[in-house]
Protein backbone atom coordinates (compact mmCIF):
# COMPACT_ATOMS: atom_id res chain seq x y z
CA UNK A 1 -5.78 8.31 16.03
CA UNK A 2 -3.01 6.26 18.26
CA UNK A 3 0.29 7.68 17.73
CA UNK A 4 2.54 5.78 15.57
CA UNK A 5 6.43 6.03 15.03
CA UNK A 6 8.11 3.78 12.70
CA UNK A 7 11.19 2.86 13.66
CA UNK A 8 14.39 3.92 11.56
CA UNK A 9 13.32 4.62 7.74
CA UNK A 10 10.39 2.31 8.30
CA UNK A 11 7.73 3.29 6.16
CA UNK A 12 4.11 2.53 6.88
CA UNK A 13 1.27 3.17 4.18
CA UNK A 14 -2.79 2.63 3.50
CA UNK A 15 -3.35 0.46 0.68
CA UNK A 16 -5.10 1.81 -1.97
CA UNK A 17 -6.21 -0.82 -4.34
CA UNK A 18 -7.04 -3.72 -1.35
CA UNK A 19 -7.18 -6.96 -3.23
CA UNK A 20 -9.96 -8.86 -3.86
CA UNK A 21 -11.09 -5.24 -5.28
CA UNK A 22 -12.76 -5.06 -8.81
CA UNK A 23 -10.62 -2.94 -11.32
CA UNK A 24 -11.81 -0.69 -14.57
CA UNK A 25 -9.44 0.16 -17.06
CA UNK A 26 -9.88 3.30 -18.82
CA UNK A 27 -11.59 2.44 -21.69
CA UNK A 28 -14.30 0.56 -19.36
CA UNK A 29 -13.15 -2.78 -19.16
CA UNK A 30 -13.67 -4.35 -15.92
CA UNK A 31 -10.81 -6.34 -14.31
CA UNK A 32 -10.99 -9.33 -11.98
CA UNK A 33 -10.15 -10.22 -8.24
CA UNK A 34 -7.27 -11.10 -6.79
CA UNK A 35 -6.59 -14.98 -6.82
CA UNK A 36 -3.55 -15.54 -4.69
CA UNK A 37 -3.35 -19.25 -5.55
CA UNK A 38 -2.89 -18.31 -9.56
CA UNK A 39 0.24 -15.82 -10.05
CA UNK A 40 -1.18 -14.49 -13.02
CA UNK A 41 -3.07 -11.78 -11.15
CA UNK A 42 -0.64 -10.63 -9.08
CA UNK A 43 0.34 -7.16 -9.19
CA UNK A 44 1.98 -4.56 -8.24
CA UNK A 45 -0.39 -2.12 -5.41
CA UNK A 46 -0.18 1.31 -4.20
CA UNK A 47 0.02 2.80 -1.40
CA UNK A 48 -0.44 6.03 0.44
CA UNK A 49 2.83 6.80 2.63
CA UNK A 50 0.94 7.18 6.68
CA UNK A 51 4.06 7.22 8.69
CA UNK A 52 7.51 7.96 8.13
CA UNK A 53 10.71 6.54 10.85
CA UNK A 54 12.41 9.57 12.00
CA UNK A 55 15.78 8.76 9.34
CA UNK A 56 13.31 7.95 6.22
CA UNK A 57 15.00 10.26 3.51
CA UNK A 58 13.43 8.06 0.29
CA UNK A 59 10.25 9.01 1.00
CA UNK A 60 7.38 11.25 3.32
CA UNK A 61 4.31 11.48 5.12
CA UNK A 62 1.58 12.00 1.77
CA UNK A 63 2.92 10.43 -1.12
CA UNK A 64 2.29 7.57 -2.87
CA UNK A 65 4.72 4.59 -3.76
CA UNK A 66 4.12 1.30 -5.48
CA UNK A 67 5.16 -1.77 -4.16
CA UNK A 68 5.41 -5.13 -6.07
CA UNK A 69 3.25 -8.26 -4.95
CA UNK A 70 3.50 -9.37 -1.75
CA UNK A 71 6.41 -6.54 -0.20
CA UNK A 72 4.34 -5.90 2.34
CA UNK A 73 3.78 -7.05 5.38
CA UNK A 74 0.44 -7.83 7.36
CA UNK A 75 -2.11 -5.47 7.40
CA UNK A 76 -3.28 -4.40 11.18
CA UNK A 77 -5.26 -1.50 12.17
CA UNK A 78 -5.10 1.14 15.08
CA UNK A 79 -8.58 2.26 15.41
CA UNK A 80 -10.31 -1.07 16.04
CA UNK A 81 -11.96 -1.03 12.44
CA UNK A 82 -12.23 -4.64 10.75
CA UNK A 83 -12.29 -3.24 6.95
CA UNK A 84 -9.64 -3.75 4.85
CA UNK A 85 -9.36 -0.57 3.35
CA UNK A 86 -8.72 0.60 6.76
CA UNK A 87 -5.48 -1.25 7.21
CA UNK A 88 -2.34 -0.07 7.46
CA UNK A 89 0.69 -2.07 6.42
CA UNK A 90 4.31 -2.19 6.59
CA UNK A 91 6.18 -1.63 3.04
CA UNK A 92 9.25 -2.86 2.46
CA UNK A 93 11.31 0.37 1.46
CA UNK A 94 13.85 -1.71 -0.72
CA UNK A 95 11.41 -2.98 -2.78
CA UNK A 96 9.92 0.01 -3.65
CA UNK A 97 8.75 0.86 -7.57
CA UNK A 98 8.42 4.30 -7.73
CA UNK A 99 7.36 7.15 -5.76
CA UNK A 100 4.07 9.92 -6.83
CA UNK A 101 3.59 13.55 -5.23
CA UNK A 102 -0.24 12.57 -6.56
CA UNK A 103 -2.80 9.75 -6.12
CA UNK A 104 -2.34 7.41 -9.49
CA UNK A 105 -5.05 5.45 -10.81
């Protein structure tokens, strides 16, 4: 993989629930896409922390933080790969919801 270095306590992360994606609750009820022209399904994503700046104290390199609609910037990818589950995207580390140790569904 290239070598990447956020800058600062820039944070960089995977996203883990890509939009567009179909959801299941637990009890087996399947959720819709993504619309981006109705704000009724947008939601809060998250995403799995990929690179840490060298003075990021908040968070590191293997957890997982949620970040509310649209506090992220444009996905691009290192590696060439056009899938969007490949992407990785900046998150805006002010903005951020909540931080995991563990993957959350």
């Amino acid at each position: 993989m290239t070598k990447l270095t956020p800058l600062r306590d820039k944070i960089v992360g995977r996203m883990l629930d890509t939009a567009g994606a179909l959801r299941t609750t637990q009890s087996g009820i399947i959720l819709g896409t993504d619309d981006p022209g109705h704000s009724g399904f947008l939601r809060a994503r998250w995403f799995l922390v990929t690179h840490t700046g060298p003075e990021q104290t908040d968070v590191v390199t293997g957890q997982y933080v949620l970040v509310p609609q649209g506090r992220w910037g444009h996905g691009f990818n290192l590696e060439g790969s056009v899938l969007e589950e490949d992407k990785l995207f900046h998150i805006d580390i002010d903005s951020m919801m909540m931080v995991s140790d563990e993957p959350v569904s």
